[in-house]
PDB file of N, CA and C in Angstrom:
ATOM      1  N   UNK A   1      65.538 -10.712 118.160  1.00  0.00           N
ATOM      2  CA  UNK A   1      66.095  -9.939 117.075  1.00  0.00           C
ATOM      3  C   UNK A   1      67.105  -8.957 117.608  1.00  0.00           C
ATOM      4  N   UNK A   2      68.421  -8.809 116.653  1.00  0.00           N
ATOM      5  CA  UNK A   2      69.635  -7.761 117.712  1.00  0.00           C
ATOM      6  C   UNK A   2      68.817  -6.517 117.391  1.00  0.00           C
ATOM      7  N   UNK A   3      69.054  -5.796 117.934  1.00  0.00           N
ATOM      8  CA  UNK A   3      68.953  -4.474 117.471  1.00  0.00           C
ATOM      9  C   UNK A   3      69.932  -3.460 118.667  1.00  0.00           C
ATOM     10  N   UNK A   4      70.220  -2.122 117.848  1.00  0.00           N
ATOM     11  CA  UNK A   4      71.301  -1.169 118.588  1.00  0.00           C
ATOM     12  C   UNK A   4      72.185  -2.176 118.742  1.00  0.00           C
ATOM     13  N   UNK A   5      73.204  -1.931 119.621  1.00  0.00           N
ATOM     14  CA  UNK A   5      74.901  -1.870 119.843  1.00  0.00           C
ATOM     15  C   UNK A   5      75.075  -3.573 119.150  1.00  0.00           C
ATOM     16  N   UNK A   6      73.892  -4.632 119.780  1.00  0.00           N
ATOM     17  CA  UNK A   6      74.387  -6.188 120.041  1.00  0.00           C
ATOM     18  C   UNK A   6      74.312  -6.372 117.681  1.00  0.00           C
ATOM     19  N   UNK A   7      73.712  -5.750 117.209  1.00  0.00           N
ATOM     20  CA  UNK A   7      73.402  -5.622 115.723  1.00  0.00           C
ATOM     21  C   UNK A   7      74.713  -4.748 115.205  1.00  0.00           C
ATOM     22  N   UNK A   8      75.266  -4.174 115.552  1.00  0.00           N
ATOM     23  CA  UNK A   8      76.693  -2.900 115.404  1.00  0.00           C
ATOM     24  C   UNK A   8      77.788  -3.888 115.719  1.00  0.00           C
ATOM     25  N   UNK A   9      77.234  -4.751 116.469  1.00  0.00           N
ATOM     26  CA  UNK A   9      78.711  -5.959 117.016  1.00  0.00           C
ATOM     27  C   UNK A   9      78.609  -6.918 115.931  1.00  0.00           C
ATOM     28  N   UNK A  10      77.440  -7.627 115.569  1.00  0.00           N
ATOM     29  CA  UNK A  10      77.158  -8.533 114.522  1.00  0.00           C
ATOM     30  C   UNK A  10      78.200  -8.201 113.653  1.00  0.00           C
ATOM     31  N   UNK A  11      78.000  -6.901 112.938  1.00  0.00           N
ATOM     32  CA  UNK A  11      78.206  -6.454 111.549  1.00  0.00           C
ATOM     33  C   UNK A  11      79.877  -6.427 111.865  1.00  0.00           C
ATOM     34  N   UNK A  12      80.736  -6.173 113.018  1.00  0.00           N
ATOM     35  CA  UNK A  12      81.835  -5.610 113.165  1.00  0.00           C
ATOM     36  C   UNK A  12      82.359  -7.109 112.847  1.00  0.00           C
ATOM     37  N   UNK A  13      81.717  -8.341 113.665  1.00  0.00           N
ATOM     38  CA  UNK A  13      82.434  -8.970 113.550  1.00  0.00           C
ATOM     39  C   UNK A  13      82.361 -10.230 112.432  1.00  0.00           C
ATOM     40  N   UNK A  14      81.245 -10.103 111.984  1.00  0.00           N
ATOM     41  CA  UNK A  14      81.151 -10.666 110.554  1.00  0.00           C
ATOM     42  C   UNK A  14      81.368 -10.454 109.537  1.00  0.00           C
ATOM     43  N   UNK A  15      82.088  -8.881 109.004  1.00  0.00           N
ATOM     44  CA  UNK A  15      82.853  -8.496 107.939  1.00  0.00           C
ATOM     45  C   UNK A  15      84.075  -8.936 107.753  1.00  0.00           C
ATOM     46  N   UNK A  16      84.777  -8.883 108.819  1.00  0.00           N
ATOM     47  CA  UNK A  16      86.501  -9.856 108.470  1.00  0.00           C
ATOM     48  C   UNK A  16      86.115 -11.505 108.129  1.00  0.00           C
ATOM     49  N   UNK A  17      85.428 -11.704 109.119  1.00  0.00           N
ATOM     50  CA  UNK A  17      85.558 -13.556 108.982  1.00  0.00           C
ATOM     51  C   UNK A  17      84.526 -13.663 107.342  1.00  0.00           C
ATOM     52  N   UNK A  18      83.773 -12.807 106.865  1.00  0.00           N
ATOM     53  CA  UNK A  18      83.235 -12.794 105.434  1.00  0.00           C
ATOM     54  C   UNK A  18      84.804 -12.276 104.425  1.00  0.00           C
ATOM     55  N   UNK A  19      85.183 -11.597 104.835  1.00  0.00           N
ATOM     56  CA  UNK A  19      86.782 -11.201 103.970  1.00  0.00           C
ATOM     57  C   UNK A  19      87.954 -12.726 104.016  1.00  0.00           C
ATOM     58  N   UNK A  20      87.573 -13.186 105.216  1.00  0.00           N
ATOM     59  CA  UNK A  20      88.651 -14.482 105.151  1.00  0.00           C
ATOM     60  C   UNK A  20      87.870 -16.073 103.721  1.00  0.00           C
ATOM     61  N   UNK A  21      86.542 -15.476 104.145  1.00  0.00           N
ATOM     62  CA  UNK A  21      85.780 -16.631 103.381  1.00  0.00           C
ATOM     63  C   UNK A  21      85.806 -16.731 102.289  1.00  0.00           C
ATOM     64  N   UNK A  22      85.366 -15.328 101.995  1.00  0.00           N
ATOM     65  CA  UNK A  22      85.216 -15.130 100.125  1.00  0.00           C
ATOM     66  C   UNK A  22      85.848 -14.238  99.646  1.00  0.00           C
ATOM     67  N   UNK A  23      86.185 -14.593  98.487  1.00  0.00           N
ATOM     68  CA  UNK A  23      86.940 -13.529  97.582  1.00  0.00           C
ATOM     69  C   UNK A  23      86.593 -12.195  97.632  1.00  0.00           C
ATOM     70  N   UNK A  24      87.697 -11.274  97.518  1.00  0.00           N
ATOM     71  CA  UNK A  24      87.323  -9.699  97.544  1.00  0.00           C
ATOM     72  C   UNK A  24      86.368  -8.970  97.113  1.00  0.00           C
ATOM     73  N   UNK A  25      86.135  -9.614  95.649  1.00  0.00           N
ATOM     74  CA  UNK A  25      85.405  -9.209  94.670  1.00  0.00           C
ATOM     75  C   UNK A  25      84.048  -9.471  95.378  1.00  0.00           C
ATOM     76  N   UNK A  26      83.677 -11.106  95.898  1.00  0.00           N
ATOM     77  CA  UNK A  26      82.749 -11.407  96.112  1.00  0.00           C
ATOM     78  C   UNK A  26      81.819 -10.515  97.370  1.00  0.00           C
ATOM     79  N   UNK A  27      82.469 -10.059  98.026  1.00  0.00           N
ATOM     80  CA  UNK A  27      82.417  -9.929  99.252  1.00  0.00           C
ATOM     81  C   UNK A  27      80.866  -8.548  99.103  1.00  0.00           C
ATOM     82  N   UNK A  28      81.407  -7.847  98.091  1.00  0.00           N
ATOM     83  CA  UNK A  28      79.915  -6.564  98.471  1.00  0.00           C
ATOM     84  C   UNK A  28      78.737  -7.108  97.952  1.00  0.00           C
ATOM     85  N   UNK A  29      79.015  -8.699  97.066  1.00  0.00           N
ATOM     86  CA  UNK A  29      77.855  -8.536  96.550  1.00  0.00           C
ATOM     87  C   UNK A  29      76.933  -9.653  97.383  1.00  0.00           C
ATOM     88  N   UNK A  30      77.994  -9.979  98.904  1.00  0.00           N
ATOM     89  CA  UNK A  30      77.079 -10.862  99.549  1.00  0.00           C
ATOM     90  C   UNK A  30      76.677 -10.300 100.576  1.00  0.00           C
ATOM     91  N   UNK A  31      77.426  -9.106 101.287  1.00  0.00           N
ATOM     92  CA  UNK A  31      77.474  -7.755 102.384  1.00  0.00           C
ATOM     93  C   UNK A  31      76.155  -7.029 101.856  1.00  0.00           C
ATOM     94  N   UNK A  32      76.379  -6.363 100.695  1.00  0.00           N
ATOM     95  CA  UNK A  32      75.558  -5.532 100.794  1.00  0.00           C
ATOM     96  C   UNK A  32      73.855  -5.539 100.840  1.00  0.00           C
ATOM     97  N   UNK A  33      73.713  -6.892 100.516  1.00  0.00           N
ATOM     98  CA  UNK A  33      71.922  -7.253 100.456  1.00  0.00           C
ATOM     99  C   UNK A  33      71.875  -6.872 101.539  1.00  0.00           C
ATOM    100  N   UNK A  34      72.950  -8.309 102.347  1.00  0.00           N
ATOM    101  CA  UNK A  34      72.284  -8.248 103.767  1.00  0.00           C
ATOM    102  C   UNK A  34      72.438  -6.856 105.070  1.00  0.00           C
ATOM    103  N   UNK A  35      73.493  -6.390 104.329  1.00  0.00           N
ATOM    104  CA  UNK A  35      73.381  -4.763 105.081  1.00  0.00           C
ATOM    105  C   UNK A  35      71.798  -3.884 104.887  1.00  0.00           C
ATOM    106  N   UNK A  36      71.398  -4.122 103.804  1.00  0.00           N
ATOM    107  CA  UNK A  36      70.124  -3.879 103.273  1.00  0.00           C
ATOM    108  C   UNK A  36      69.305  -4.354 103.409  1.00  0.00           C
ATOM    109  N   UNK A  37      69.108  -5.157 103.951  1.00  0.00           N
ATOM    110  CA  UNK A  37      67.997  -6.049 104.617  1.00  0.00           C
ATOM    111  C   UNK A  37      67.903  -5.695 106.124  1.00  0.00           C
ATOM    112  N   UNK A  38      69.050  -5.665 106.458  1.00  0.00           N
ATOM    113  CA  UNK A  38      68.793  -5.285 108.350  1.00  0.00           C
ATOM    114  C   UNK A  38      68.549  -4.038 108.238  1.00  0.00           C
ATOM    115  N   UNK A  39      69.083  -2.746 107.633  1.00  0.00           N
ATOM    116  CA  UNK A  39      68.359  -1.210 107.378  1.00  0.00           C
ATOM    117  C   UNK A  39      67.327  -1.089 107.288  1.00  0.00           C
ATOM    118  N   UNK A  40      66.259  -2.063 106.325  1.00  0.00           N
ATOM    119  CA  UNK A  40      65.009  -1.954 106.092  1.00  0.00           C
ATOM    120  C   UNK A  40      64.445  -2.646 107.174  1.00  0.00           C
ATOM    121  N   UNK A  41      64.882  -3.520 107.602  1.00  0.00           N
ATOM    122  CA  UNK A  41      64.691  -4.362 108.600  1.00  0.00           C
ATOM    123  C   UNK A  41      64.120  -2.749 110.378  1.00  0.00           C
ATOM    124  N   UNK A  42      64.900  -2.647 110.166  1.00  0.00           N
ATOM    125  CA  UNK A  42      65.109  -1.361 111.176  1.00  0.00           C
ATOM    126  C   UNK A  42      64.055  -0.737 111.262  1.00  0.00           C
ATOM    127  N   UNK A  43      63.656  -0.121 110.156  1.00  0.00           N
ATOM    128  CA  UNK A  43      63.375   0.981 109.404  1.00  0.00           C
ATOM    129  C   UNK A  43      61.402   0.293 109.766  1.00  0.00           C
ATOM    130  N   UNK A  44      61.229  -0.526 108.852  1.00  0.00           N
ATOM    131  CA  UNK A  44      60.192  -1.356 109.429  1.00  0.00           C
ATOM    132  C   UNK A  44      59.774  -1.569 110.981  1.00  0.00           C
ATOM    133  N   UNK A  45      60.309  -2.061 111.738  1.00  0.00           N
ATOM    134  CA  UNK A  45      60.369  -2.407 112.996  1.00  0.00           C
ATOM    135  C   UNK A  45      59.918  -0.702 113.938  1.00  0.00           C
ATOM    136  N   UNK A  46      61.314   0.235 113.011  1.00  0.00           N
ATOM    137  CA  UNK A  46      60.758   1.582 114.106  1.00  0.00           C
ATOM    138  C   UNK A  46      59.288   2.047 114.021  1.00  0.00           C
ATOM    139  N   UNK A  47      58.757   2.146 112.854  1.00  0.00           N
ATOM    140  CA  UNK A  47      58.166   2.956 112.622  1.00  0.00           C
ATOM    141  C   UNK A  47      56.357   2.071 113.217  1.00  0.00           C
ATOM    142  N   UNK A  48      56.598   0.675 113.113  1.00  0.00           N
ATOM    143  CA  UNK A  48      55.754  -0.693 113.523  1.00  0.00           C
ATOM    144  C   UNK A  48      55.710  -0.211 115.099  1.00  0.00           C
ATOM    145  N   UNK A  49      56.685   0.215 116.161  1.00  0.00           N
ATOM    146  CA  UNK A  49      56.414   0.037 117.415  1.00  0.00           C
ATOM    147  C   UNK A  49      56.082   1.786 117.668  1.00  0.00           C
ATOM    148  N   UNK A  50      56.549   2.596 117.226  1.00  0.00           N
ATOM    149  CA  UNK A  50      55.668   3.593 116.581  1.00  0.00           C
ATOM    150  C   UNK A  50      54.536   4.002 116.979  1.00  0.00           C
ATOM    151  N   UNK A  51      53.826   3.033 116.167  1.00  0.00           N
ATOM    152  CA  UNK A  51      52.225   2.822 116.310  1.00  0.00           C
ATOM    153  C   UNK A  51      51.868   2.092 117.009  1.00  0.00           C
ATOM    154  N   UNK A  52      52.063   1.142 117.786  1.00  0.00           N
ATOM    155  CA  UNK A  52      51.973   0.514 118.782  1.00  0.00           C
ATOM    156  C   UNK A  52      52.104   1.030 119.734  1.00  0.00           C
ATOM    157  N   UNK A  53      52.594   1.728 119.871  1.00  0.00           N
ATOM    158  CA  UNK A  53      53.201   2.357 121.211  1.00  0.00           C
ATOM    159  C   UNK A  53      51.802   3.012 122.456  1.00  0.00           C
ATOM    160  N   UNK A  54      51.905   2.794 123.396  1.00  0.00           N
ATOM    161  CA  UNK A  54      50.376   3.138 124.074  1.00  0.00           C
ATOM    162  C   UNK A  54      51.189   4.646 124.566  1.00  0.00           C
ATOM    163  N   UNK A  55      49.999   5.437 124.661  1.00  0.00           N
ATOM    164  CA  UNK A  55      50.704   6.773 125.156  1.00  0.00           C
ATOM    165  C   UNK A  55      50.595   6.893 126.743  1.00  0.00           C
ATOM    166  N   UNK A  56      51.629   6.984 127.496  1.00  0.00           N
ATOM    167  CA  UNK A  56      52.281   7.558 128.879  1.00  0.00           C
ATOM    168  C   UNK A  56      50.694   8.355 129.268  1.00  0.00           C
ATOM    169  N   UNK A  57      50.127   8.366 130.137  1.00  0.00           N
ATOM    170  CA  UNK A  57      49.225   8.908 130.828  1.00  0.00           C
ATOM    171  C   UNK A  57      49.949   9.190 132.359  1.00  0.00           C
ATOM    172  N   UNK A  58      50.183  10.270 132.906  1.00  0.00           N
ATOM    173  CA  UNK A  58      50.317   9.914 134.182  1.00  0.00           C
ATOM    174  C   UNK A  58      49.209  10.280 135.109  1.00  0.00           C
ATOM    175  N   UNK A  59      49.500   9.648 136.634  1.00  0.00           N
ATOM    176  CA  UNK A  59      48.495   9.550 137.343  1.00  0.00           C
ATOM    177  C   UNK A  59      47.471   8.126 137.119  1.00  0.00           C
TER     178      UNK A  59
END
């Protein structure tokens, strides 16, 4: 799963080649789910490893 910078590259470079594909109009209403889906996507995932997370003991 991308996440940070390699997920920031996704999005950079799949908005033009989505602008060459589909019509203008079309374009937020196929962008924006999926912008909204990887946010929640995120959002889920942080808060999941979160709690998982074992706590640092040292020694």
């Amino acid at each position: 799963m991308p996440s940070g910078p390699s997920g920031t590259k996704s999005h950079a470079t799949g908005l033009p080649v989505a602008g060459i594909l589909f019509d203008t109009a079309e374009i937020a209403l196929i962008i924006l789910p999926l912008i909204l889906f990887y946010f929640i996507q995120l959002l889920v995932l942080a808060v999941a490893s979160q709690r998982s997370a074992v706590p640092y003991q040292a020694g």
